[in-house]
N, C-alpha and C. Protein backbone atom coordinates (compact mmCIF):
# COMPACT_ATOMS: atom_id res chain seq x y z
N UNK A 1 0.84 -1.18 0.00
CA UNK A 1 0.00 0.00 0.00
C UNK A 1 0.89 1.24 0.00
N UNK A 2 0.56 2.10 -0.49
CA UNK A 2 1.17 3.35 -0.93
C UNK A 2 0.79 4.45 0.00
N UNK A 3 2.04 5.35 0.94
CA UNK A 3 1.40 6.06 2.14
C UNK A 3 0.91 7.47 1.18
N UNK A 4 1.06 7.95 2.17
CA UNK A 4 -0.11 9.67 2.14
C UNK A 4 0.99 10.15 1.26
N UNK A 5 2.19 10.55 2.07
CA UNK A 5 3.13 10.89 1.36
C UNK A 5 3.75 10.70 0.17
N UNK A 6 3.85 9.21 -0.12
CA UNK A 6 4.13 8.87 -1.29
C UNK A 6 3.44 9.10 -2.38
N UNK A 7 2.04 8.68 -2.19
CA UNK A 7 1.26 9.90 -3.08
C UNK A 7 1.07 11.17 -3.69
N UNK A 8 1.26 11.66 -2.62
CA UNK A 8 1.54 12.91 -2.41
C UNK A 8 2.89 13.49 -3.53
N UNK A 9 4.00 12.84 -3.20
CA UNK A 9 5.17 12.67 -3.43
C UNK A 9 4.60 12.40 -5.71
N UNK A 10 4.27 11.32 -5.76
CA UNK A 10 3.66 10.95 -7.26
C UNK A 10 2.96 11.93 -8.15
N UNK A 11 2.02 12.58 -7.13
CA UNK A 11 0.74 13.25 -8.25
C UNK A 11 1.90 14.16 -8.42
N UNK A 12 2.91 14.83 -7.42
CA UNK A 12 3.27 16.30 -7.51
C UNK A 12 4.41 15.97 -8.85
N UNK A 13 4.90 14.97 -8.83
CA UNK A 13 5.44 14.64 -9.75
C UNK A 13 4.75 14.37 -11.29
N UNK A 14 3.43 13.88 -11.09
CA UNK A 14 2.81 13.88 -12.54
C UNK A 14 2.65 15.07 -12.77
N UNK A 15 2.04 16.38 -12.06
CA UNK A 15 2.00 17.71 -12.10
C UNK A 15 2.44 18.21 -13.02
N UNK A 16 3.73 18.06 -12.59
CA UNK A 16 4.72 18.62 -12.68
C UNK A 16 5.49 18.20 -14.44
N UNK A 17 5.45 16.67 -14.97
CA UNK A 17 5.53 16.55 -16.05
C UNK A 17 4.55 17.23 -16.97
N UNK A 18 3.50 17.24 -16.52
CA UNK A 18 1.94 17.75 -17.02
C UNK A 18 2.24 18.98 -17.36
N UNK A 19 2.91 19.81 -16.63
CA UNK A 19 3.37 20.93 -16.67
C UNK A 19 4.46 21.44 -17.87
N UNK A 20 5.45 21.23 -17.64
CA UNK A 20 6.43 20.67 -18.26
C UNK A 20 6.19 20.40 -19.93
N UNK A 21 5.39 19.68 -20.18
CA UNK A 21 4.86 18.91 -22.20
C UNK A 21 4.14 20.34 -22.38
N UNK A 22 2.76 20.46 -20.92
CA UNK A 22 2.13 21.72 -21.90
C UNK A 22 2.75 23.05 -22.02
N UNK A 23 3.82 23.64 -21.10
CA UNK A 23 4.89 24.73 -21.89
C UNK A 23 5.66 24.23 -22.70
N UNK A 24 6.34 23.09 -22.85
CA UNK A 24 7.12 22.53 -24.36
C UNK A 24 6.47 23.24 -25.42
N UNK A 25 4.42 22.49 -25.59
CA UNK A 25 4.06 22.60 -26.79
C UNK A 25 3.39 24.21 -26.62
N UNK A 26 3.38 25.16 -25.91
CA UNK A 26 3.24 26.12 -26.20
C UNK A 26 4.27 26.99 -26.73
N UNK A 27 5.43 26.60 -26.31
CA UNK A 27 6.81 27.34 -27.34
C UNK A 27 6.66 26.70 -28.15
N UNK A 28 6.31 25.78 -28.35
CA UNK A 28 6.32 24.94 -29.90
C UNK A 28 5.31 25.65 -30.79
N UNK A 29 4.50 25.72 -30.31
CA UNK A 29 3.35 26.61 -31.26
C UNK A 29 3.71 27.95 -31.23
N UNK A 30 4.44 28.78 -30.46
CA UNK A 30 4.63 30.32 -30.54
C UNK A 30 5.60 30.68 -31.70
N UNK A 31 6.84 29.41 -31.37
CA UNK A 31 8.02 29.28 -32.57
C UNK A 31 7.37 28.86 -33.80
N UNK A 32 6.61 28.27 -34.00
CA UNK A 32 6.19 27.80 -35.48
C UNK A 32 4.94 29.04 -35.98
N UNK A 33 4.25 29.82 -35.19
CA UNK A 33 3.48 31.40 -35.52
C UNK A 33 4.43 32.28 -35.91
N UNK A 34 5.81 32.49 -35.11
CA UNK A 34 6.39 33.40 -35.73
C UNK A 34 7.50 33.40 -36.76
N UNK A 35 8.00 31.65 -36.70
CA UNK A 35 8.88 31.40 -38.33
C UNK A 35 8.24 31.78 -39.35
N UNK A 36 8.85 32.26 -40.43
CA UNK A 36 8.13 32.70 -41.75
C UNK A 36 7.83 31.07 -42.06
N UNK A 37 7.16 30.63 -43.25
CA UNK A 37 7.08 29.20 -43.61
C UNK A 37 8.08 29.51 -45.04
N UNK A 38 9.36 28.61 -45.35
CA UNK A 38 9.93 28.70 -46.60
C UNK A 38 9.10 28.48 -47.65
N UNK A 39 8.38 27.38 -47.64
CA UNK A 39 7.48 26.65 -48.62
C UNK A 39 6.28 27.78 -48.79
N UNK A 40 6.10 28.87 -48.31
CA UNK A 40 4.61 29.35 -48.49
C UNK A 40 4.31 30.68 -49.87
N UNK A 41 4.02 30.62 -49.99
CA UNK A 41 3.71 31.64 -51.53
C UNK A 41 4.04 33.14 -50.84
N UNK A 42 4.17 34.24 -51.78
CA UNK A 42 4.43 35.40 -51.26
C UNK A 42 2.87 36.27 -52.01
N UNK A 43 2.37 36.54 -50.67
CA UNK A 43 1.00 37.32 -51.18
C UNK A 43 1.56 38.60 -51.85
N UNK A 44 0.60 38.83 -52.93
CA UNK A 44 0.84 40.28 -53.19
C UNK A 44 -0.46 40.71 -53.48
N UNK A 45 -0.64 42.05 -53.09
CA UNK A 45 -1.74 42.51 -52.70
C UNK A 45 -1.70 43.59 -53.98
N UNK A 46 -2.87 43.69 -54.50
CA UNK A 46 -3.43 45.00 -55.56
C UNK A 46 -4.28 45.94 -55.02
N UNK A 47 -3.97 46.99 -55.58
CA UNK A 47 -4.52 48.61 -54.73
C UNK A 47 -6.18 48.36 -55.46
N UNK A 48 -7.53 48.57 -54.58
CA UNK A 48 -8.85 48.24 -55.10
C UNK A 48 -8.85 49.54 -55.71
N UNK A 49 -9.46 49.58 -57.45
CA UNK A 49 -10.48 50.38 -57.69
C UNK A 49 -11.71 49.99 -57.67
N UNK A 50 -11.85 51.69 -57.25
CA UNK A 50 -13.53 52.05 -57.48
C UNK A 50 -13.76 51.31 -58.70
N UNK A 51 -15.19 50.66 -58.63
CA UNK A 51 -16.15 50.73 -59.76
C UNK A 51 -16.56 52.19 -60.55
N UNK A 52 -16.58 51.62 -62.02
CA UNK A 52 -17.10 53.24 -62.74
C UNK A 52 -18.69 53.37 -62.38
């Protein structure tokens, strides 16, 4: 049987990995928003005219 402590001792440790993956994948997603993408087309934008 597993005491209070040791428990205790476990979750704070799963926590804590838990913790840990979900800031990994939030720099992971912040770094991949602000790399340009090489592969991606270059928009170019045209000035609107008015309709006659």
């Amino acid at each position: 049987m597993i005491s209070n402590s040791e428990m205790t001792r476990i979750r704070r440790q799963m926590q804590r990995r838990i913790h840990d993956v979900v800031a990994e994948r939030r720099r992971a997603r912040l770094l991949e928003a602000h790399t340009p993408d090489p592969t991606a087309q270059p928009t170019t934008t045209q000035p609107l005219t008015p309709a006659p």
